[in-house]
Protein backbone atom coordinates (compact mmCIF):
# COMPACT_ATOMS: atom_id res chain seq x y z
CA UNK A 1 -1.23 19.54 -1.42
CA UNK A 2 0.08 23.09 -0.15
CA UNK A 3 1.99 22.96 3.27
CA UNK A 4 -0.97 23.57 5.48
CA UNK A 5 -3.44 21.03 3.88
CA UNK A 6 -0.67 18.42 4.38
CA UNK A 7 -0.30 19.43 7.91
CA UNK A 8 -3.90 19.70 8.85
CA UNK A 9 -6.52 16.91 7.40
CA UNK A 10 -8.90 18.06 9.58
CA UNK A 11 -12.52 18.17 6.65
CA UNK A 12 -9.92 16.71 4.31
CA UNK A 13 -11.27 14.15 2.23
CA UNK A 14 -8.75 10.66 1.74
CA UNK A 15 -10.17 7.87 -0.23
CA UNK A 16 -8.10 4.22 0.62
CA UNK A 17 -8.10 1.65 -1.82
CA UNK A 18 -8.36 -1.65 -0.30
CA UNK A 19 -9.33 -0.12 3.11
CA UNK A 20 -11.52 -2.33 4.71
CA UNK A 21 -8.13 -5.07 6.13
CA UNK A 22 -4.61 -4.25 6.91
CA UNK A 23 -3.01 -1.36 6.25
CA UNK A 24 -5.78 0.53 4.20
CA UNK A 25 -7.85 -0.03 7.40
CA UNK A 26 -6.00 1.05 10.27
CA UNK A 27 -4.81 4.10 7.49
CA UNK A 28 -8.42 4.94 7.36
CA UNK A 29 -8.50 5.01 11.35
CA UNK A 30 -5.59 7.09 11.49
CA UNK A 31 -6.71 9.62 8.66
CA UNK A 32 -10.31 9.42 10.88
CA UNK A 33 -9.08 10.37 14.17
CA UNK A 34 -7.12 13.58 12.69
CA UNK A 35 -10.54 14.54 11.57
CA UNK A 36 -10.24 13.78 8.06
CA UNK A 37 -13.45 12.63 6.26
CA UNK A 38 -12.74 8.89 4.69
CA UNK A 39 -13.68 6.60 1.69
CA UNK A 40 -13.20 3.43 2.42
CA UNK A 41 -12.88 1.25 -1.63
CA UNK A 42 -12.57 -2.65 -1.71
CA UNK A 43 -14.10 -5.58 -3.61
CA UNK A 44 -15.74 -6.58 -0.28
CA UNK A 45 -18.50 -3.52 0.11
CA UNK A 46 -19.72 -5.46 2.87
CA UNK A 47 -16.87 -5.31 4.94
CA UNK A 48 -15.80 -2.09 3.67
CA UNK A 49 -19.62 -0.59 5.10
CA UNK A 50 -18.67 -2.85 7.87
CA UNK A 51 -15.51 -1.13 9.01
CA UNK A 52 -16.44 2.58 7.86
CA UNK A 53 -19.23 2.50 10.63
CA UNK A 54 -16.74 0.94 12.97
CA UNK A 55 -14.26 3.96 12.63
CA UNK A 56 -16.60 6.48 12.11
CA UNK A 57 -18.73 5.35 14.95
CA UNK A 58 -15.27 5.46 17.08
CA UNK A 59 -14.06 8.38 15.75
CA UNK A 60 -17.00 10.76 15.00
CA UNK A 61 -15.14 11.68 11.29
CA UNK A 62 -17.68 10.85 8.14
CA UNK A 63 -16.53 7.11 6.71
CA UNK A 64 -18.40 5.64 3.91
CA UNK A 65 -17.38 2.75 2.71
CA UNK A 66 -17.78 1.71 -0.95
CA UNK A 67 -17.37 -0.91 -3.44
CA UNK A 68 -14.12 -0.43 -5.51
CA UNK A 69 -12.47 -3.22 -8.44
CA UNK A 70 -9.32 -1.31 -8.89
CA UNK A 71 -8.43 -3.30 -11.78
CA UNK A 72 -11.21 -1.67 -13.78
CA UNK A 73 -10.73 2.00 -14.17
CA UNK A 74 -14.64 2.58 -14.20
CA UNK A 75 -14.98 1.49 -11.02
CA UNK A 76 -12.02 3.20 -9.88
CA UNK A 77 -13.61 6.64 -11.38
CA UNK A 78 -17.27 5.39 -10.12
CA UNK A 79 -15.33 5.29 -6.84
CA UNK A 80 -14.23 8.88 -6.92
CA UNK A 81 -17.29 10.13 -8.13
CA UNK A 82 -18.93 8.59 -4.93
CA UNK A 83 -16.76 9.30 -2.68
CA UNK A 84 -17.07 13.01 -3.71
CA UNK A 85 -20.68 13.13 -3.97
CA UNK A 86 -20.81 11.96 -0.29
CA UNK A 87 -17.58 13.82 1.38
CA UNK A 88 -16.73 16.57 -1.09
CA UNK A 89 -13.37 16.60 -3.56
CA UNK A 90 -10.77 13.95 -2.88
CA UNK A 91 -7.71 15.54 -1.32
CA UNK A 92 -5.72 12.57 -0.54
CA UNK A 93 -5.28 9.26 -2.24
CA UNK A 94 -3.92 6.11 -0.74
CA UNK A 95 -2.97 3.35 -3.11
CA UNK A 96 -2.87 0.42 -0.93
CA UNK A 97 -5.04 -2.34 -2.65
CA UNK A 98 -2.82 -5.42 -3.47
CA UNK A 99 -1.97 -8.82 -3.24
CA UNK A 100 0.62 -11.09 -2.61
CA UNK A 101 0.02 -14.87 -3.38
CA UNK A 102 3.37 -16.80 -3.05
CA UNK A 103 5.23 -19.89 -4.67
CA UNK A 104 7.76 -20.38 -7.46
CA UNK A 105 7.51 -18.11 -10.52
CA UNK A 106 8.15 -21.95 -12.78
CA UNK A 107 4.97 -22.90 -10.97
CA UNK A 108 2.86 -19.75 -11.14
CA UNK A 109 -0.44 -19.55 -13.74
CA UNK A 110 -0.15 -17.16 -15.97
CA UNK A 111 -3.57 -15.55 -14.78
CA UNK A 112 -2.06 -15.39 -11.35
CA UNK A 113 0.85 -13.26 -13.01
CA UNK A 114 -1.71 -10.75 -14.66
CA UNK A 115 -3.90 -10.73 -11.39
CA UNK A 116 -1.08 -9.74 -9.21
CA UNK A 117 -0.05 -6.92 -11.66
CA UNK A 118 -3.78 -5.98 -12.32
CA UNK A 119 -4.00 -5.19 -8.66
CA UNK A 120 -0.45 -4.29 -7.45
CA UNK A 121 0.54 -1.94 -10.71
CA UNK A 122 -2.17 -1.02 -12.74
CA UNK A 123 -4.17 -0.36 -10.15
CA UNK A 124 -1.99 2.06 -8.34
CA UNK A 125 -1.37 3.60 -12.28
CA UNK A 126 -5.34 4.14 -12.69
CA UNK A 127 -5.96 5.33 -9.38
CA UNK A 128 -2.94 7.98 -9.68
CA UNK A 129 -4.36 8.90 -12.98
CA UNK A 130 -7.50 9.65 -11.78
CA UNK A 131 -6.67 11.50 -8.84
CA UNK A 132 -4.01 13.50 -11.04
CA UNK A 133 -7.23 14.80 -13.12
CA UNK A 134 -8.72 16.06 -9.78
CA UNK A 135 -5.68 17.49 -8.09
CA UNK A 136 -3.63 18.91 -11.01
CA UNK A 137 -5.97 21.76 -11.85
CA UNK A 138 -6.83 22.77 -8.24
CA UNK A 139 -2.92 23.14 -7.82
CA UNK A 140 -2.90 20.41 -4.48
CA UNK A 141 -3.42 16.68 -3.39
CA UNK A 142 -1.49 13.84 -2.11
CA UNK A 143 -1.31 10.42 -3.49
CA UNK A 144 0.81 8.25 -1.37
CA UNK A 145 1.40 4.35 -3.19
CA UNK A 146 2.04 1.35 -0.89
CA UNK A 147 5.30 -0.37 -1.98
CA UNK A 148 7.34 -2.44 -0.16
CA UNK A 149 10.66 -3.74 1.13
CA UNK A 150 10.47 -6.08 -1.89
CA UNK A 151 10.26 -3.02 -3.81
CA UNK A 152 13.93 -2.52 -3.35
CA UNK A 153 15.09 -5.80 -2.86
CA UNK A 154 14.20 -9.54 -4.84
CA UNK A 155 13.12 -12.50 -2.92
CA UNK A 156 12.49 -15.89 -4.14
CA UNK A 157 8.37 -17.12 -4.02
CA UNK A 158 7.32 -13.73 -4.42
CA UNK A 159 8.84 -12.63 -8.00
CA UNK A 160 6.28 -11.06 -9.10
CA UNK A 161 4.83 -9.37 -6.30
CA UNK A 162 8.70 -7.93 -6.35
CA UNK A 163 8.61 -6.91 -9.83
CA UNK A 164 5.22 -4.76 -9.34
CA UNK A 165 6.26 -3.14 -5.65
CA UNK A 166 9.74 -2.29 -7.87
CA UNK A 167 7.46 -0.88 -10.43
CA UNK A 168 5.76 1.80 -7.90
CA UNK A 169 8.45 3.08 -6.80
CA UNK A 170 10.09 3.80 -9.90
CA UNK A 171 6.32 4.96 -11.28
CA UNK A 172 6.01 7.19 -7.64
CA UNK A 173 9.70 8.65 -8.39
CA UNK A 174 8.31 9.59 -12.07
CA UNK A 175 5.18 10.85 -11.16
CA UNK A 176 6.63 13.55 -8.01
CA UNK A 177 8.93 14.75 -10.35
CA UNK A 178 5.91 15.43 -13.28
CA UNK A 179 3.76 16.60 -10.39
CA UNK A 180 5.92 18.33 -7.74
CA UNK A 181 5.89 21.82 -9.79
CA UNK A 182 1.62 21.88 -9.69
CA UNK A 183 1.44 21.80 -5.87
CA UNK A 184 1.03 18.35 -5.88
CA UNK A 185 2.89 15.72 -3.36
CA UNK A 186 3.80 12.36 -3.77
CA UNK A 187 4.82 9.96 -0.64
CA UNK A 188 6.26 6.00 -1.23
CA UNK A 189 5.87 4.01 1.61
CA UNK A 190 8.53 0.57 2.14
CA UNK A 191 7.01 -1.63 4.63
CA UNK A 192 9.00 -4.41 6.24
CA UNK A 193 7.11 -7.29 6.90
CA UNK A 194 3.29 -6.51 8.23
CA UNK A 195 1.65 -8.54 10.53
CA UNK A 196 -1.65 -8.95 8.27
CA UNK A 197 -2.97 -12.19 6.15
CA UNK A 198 -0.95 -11.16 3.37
CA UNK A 199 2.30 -11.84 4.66
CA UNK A 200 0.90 -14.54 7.10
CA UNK A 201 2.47 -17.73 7.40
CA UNK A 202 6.51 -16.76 6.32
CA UNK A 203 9.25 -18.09 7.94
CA UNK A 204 11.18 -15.37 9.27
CA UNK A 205 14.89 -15.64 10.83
CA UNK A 206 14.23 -14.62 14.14
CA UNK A 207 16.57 -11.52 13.76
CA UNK A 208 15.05 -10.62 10.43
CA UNK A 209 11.17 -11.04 12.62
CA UNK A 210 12.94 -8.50 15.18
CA UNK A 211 14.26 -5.62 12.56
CA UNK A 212 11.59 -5.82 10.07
CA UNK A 213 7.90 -6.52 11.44
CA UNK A 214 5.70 -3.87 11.90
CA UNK A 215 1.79 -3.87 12.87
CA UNK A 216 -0.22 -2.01 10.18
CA UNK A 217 -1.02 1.25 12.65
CA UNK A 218 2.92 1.30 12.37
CA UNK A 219 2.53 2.27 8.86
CA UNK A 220 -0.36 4.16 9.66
CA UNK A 221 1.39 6.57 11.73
CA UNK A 222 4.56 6.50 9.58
CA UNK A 223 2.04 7.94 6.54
CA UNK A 224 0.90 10.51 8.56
CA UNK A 225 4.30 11.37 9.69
CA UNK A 226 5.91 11.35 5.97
CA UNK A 227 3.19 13.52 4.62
CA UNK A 228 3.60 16.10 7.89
CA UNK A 229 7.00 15.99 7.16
CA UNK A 230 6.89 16.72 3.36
CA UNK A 231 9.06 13.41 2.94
CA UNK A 232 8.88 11.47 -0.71
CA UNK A 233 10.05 8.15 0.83
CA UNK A 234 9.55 6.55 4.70
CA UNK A 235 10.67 2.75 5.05
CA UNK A 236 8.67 1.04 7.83
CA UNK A 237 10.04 0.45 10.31
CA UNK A 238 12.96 3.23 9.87
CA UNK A 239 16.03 1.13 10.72
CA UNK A 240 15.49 -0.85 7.20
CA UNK A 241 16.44 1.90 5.75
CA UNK A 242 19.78 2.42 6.69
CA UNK A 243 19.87 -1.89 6.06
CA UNK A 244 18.69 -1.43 2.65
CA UNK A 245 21.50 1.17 1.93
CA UNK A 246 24.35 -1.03 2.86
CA UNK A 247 22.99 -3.95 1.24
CA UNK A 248 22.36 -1.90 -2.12
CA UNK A 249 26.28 -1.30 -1.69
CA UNK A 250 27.41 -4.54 -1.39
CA UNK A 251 28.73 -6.63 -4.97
CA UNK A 252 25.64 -9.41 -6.08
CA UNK A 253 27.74 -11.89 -4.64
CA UNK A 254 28.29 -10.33 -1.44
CA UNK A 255 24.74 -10.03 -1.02
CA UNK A 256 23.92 -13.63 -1.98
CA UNK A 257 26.16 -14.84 0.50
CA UNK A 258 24.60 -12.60 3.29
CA UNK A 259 21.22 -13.51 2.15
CA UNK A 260 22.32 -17.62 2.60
CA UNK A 261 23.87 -17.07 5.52
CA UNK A 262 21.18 -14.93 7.36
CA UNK A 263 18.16 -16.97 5.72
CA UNK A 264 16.33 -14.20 4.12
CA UNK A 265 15.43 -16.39 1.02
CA UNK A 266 13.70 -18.99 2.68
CA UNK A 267 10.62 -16.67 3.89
CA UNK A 268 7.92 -17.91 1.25
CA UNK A 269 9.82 -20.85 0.09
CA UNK A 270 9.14 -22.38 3.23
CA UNK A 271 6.00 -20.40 3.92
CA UNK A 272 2.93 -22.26 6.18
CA UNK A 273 1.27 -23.92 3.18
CA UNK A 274 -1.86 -23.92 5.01
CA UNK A 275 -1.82 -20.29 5.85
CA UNK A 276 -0.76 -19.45 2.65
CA UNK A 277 -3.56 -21.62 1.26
CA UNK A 278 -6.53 -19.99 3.11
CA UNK A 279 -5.07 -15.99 1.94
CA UNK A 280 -4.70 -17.55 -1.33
CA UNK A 281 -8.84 -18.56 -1.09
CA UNK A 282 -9.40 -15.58 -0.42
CA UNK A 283 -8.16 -13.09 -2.79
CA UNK A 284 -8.49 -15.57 -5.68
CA UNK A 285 -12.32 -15.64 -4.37
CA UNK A 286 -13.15 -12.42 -4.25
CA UNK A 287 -11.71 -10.14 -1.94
CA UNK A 288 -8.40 -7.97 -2.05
């Protein structure tokens, strides 16, 4: 998206993908009360209508919200279609839709494997895709994909969650360098830990609670800043950052030490099972 489009979203059009919890919600608030016009996409349509009348009614921007499987790229293209029949051409795309069930990879079904890289990866490759098609020839657009601090960094329960959050960045890093030279921008975002149902339940050091967890209208704002700001990467909260670079310095051993010694791999491993159970309900029921 050109310079002033990025700055300005006011009669933009920014479709979320699982916007009606979490981050993709308070993102659609925060694209809303700029003035932007909003598609709200998630396998609950009900909530999804739900919330777009909530933030439209609070914000007086045009929210629609929609029914979106992102694992199925005709949906995701039904999706677009929609949204664009009711708010005009997509200029921003937010990949947020995904999942995080926890537990031992030894343990974990192999349909909970392919569901959590259905959702976290393949989504976030179809919706990119797709957006790419629209933005591409008009020569501006922004798709911003929702990684994670587990995107740069392993932790036990959660492998594969890792593995697909590691996968987006390396896919977003790809994809701004293919699409940087046809006007088109690209943000990551790293989020610490998020105070929403997917990360509910963890047992947090209390230092690691302190430095790393963030409400989701903290990564709200942080999207709007990175893509005022023309950045390609913005960790949430910012401090990680400058965490994640001395720990990427430090010798494997090193870094297993630290990590015994300051009890960052015992977040999901000793996880609330009965929070974990109810999120895990959920999204194995029918909702993202």
């Amino acid at each position: 998206m050109a310079s002033e489009s990025r700055t300005n979203l006011r009669g933009r059009t920014v479709a979320v993908t699982g916007g009606a919890r979490g981050i993709g919600r308070a993102s659609a608030a925060a694209f809303s009360a700029v003035g932007a016009r909003v598609a709200i996409g998630d396998l609950d349509a009900e909530l999804a209508q739900k919330v777009a009348t909530e933030i439209g009614g609070a914000t007086g921007s045009e929210v629609v919200g929609l029914w979106l499987d992102v694992t199925d790229p005709g949906s995701f293209e039904h999706f677009f279609d929609q949204a664009e029949a009711a708010l005009g051409p997509v200029d921003v795309l937010l990949n947020n839709a995904g999942i995080m069930p926890t537990g031992l990879f030894f343990d974990e079904d192999p349909a909970v494997t392919d569901r959590i890289i259905d959702i976290n990866l393949r989504g976030v490759i179809a919706g990119s895709r797709l957006a790419m098609q629209r933005f591409v020839p008009r020569g501006n657009g922004v798709i911003i994909n929702v990684a994670s601090l587990a995107g740069v960094r392993g932790f036990p329960a959660v492998a594969t969650y890792c593995a697909t959050k590691h996968a987006v960045l390396g896919f977003s890093e790809a994809l701004e360098a293919e699409v940087r030279e046809h006007g088109v921008s690209v943000v990551v975002v790293l989020p610490g830990v998020v105070r929403t149902e997917l990360s509910a339940g963890a047992s947090l050091p209390t230092w690691m609670e302190r430095l790393s967890t963030v409400d989701p209208d903290d990564v709200a704002i942080a999207i709007l800043a990175a893509m005022r700001r023309g950045k390609f990467r913005v960790t949430v909260p910012g401090r990680l950052g400058v965490l994640l670079l001395l720990m990427s310095l430090m010798p494997m051993k090193l870094r297993r030490w630290a990590d015994r010694i300051a009890g960052t791999g015992r977040a999901y491993v000793q996880a609330d099972p009965v929070l974990r159970e109810s999120y895990r309900h959920r999204i194995f029921g029918g909702g993202e």
